[in-house]
Protein backbone atom coordinates (compact mmCIF):
# COMPACT_ATOMS: atom_id res chain seq x y z
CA UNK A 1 85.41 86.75 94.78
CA UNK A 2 87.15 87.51 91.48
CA UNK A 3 90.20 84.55 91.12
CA UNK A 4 93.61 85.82 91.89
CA UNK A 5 96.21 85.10 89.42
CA UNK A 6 99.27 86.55 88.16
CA UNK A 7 101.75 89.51 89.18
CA UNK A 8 99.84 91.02 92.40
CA UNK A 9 102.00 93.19 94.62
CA UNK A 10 101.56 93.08 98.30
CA UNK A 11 101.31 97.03 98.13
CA UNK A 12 103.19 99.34 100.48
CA UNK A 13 100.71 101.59 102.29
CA UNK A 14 101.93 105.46 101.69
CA UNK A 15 102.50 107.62 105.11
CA UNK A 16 103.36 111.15 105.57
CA UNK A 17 107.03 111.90 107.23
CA UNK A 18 104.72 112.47 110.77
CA UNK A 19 103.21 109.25 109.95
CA UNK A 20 99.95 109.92 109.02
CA UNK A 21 97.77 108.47 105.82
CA UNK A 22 99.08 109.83 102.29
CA UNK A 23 95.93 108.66 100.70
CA UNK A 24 96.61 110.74 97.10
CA UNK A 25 100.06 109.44 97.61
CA UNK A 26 98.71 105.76 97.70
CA UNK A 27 96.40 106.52 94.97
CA UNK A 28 99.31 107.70 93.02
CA UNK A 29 101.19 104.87 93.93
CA UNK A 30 98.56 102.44 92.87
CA UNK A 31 98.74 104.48 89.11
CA UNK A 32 102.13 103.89 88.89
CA UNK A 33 101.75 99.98 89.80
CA UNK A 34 98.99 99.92 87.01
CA UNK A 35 100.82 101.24 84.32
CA UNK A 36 103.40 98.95 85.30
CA UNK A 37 101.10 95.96 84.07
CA UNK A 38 100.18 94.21 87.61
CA UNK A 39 96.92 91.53 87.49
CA UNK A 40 95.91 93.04 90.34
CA UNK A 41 96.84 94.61 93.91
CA UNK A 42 96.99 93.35 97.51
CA UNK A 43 97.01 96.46 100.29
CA UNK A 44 97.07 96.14 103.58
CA UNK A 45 99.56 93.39 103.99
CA UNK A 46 102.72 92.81 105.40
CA UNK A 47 104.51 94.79 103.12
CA UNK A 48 101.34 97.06 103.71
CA UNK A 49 102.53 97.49 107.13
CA UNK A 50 98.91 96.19 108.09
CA UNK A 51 100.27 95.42 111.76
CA UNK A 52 101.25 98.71 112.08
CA UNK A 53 97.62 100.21 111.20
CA UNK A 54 94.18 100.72 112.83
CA UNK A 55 91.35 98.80 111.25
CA UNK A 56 90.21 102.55 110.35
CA UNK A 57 93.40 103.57 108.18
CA UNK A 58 93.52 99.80 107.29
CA UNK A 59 89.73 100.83 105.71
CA UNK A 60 90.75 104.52 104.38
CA UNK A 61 94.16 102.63 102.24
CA UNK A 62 91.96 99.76 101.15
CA UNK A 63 88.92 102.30 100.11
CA UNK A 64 91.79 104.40 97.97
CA UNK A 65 93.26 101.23 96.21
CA UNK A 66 89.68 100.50 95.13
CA UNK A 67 89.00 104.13 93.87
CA UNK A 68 91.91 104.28 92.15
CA UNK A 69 91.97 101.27 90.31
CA UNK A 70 88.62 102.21 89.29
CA UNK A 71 88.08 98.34 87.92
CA UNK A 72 91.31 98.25 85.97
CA UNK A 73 92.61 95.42 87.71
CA UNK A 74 91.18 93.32 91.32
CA UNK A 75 91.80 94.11 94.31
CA UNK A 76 92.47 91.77 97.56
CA UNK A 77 92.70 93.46 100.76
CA UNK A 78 94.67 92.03 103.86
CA UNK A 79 92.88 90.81 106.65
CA UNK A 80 95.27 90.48 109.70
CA UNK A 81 93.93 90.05 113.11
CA UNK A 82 94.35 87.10 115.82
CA UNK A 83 90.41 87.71 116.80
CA UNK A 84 87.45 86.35 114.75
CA UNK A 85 85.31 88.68 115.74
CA UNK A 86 87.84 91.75 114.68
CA UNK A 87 88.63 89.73 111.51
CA UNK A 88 85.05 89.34 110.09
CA UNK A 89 84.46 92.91 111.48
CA UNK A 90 87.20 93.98 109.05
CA UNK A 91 86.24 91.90 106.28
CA UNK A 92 82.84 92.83 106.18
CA UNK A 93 84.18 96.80 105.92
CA UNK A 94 86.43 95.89 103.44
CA UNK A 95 83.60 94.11 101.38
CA UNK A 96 81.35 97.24 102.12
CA UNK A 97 84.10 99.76 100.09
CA UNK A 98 84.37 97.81 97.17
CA UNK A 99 87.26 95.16 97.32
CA UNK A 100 87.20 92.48 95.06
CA UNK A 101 88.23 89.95 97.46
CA UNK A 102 90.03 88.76 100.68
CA UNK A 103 93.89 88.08 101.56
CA UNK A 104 93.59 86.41 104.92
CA UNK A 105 96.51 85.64 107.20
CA UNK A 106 96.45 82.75 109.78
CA UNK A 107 95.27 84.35 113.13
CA UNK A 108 98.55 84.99 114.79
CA UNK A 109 100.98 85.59 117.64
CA UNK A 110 98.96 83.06 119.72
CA UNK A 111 99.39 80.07 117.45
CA UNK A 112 95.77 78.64 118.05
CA UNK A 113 94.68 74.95 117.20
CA UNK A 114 94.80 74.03 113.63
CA UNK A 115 91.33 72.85 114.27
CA UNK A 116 90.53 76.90 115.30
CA UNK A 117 92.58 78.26 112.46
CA UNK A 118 90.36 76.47 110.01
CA UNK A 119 87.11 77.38 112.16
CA UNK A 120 88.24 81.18 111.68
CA UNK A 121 88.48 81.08 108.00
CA UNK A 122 85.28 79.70 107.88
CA UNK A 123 83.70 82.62 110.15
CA UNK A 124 84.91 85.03 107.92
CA UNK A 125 84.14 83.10 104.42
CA UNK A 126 80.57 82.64 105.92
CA UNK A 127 80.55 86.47 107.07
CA UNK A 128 81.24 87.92 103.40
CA UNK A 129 79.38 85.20 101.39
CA UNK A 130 82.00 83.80 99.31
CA UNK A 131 85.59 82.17 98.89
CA UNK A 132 88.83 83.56 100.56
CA UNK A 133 92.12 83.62 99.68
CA UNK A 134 94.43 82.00 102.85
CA UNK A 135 97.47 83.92 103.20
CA UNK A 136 99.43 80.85 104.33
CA UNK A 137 102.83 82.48 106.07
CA UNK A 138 104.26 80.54 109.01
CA UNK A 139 106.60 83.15 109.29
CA UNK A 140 104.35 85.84 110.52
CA UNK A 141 101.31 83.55 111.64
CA UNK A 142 103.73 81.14 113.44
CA UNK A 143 102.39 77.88 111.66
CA UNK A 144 100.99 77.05 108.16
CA UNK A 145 98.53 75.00 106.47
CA UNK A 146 99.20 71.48 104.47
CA UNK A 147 97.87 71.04 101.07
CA UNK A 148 95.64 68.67 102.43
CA UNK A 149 94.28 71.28 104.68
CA UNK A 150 93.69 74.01 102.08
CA UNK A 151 92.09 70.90 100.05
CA UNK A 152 89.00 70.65 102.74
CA UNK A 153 88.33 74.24 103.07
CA UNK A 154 88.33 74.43 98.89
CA UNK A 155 85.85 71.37 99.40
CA UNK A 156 84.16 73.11 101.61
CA UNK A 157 84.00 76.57 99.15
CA UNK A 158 85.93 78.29 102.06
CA UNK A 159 89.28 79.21 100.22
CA UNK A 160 89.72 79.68 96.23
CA UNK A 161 93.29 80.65 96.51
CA UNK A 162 96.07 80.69 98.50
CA UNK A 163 99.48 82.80 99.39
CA UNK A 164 102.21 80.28 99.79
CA UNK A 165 104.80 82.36 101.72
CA UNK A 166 106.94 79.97 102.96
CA UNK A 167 109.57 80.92 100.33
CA UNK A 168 109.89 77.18 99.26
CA UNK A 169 108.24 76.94 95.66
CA UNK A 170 107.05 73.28 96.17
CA UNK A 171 104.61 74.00 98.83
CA UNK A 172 103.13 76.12 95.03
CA UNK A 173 103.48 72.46 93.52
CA UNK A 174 102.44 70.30 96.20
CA UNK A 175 99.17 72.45 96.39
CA UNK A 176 98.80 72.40 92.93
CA UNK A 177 98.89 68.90 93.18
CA UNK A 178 95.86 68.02 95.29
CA UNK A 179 93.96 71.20 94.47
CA UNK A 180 94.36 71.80 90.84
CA UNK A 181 92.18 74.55 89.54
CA UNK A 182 90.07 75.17 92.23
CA UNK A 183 92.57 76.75 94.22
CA UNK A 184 94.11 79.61 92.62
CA UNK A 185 98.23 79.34 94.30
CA UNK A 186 99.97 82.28 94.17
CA UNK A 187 104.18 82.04 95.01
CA UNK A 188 104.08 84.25 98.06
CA UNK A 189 108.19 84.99 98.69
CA UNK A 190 110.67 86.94 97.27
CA UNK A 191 113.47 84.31 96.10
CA UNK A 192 112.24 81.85 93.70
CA UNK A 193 109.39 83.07 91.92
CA UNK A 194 110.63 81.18 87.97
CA UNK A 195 110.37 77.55 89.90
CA UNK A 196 107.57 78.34 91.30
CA UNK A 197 105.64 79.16 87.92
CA UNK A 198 107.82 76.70 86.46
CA UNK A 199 105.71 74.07 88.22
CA UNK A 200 102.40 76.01 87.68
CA UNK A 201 102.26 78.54 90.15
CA UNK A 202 99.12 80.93 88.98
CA UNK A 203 100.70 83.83 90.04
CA UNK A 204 103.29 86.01 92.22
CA UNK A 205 102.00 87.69 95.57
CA UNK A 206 104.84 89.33 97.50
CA UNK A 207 106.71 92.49 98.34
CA UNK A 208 109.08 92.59 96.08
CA UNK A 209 106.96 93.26 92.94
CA UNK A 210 106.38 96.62 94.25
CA UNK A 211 110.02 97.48 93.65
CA UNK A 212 110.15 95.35 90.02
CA UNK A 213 106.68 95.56 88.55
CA UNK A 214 107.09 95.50 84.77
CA UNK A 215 110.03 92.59 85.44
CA UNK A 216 107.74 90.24 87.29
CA UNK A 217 105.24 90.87 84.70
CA UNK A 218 107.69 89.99 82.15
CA UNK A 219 108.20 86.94 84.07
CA UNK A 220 105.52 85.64 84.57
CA UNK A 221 103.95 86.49 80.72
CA UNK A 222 107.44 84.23 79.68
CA UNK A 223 106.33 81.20 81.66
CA UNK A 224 102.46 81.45 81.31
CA UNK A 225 101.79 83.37 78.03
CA UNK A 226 104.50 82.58 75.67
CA UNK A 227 106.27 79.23 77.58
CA UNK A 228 109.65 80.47 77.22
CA UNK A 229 111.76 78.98 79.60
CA UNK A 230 114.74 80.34 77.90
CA UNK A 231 113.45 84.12 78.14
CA UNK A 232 111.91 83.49 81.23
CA UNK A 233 115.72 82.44 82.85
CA UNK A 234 117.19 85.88 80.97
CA UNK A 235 114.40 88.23 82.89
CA UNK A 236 115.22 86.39 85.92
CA UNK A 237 118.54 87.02 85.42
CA UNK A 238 118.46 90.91 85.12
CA UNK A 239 116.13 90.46 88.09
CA UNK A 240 118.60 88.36 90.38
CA UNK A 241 120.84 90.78 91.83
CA UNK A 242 117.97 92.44 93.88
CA UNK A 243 116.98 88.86 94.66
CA UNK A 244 120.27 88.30 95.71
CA UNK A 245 120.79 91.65 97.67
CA UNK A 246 117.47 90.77 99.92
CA UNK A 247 118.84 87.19 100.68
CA UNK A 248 122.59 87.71 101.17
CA UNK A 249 123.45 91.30 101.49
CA UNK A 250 120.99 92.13 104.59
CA UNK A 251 122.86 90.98 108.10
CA UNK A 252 121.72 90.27 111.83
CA UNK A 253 119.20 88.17 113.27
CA UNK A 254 116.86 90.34 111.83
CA UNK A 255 118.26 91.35 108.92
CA UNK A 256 118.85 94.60 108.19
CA UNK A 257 118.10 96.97 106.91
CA UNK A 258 114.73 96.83 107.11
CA UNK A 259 112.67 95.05 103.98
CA UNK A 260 110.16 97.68 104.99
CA UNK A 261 113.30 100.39 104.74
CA UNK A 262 114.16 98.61 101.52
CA UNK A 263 111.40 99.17 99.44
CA UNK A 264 110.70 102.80 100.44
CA UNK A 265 114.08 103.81 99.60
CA UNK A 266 114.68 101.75 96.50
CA UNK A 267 111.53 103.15 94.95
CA UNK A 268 112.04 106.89 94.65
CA UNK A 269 115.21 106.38 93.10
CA UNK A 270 112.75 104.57 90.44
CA UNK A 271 111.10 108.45 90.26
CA UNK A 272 108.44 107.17 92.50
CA UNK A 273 107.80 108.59 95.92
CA UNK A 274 106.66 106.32 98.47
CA UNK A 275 107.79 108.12 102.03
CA UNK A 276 108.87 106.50 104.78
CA UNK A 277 107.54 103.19 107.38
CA UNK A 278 106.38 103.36 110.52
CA UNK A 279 108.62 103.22 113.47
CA UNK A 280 110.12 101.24 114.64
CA UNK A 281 111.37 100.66 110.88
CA UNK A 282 114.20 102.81 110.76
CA UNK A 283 116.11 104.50 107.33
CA UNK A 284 119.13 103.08 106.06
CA UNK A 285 122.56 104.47 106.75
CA UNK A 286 124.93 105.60 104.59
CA UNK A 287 126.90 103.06 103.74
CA UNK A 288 123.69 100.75 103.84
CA UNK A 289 122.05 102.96 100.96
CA UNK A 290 125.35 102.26 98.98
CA UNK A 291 125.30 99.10 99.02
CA UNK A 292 121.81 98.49 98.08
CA UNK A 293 122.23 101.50 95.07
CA UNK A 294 125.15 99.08 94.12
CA UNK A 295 122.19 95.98 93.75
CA UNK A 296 119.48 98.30 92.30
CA UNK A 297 121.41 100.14 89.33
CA UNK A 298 122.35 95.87 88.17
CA UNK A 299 118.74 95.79 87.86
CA UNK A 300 117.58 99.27 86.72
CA UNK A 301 121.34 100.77 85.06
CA UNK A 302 118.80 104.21 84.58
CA UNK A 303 118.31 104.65 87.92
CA UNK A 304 118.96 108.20 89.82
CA UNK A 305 122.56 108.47 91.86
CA UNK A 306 122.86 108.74 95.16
């Protein structure tokens, strides 16, 4: 498994308005995220609307990500499944297409024994030959990983990296701490990616890079390349408002709109079309695409009107 590191974005997966695979609209998608600068690319995710897929389309998006990239940069597709047996299926395929390695969430939904969790990222380590990277989210999977955890399987040659998506950028540090560099840790949130490389995050794995790809590049080249703090906090602050928009300006229990919705509208007024998510994501209203046009243009002043 190549190493993860730096500005990777948990790719949106491209569907028709019916809802069907755009696979030349992915691949052009995937150009545009290249040319932006990204270290590499992460489909079929949660952003990728993986839960939303068949293991078949999950296959066809991954298999266009890898043709398109041609090489140019990694790529680590999403494994996310509660069975073993469906996981290592998956993995295996993915392997078979080309991928360059493996994001793998926490079997979800049923919460299994942390003892069970660990035995299932083994299965699928030991069923493609080599190192995974845990996508550690207890958001989605319902529970998470300690450093010291992560630490055995690394031990073990189980897991070379990990997505900390808990949104706090400590859990980057305290990893960091035990692991060092034999566990790549990639910042897996959308708020506070500067403190996380600030403490020595290796790298940014989240939605909102899809929207802001040359910025988080910038970003992260301030902290890592040139050790900048002062230009890093400038980027940052151009990039804050949309930050600020996804924490703040999105109301209910669930927050909405959508982040799905968010993305796929915010990026064709970028020039780049991305269609629409599955249902049951739903567009944004009127005064909903206002508000967020009002966030965007802080970021992007260019950007087409409404």
């Amino acid at each position: 498994m190549k190493i993860p590191h730096g500005i990777i974005p948990a790719m949106l997966s491209i569907f028709n308005n019916d809802g069907s695979l755009d696979i030349e609209g992915h691949k052009a998608f995937t150009e545009w995220l290249i040319k932006k600068g990204v270290h590499g690319l992460a489909p079929c995710g949660s952003t990728g609307e993986a839960a939303a897929m068949s293991d078949e389309e999950r296959i066809k998006i991954a298999k266009a990500t890898v043709e398109q990239s041609a090489g140019r940069v990694p790529v680590f597709a999403g494994v996310v499944h509660y069975s073993t047996r469906l996981a290592t299926n998956l993995a295996k395929a993915y392997m078979d297409i080309g991928v360059d390695g493996l994001m793998v969430l926490l079997p979800y939904y049923y919460k299994p024994t942390i003892p069970s969790a660990l035995n299932y990222l083994r299965a699928i380590s030991k069923a493609v030959g080599m190192p995974i990277m845990v996508y550690n989210n207890p958001w989605f999977a319902g529970f998470e990983l300690t450093p010291q955890q992560i630490k055995d399987l690394a031990d073990e040659g189980v897991v070379n990296a990990v997505k900390a998506a808990h949104g706090d950028p400590m859990r980057v540090n305290y990893i960091k701490y035990l692991c060092g560099d034999s566990v790549s840790t990639l910042y897996g949130h959308d708020y506070s990616p500067l403190e996380a490389f600030v403490v020595g995050g290796d790298g940014w794995l989240s939605g909102l890079p899809n929207l802001i790809p040359d910025l988080a590049v910038d970003l992260f080249n301030a902290v890592t390349v040139d050790k900048d703090l002062e230009k890093a906090q400038k980027i940052w602050k151009r990039i804050l408002p949309i930050a600020y928009y996804f924490m703040y300006e999105r109301v209910g229990e669930n927050q909405s709109p959508h982040w799905l919705t968010v993305f796929k509208e915010g990026l064709p007024l970028l020039g780049q079309d991305v269609g629409i998510p599955r249902l049951p994501a739903e567009a944004m209203n009127s005064h909903q695409k206002e508000v967020f046009h009002s966030y965007l243009s802080q970021v992007y002043p260019e950007i087409k009107s409404l």
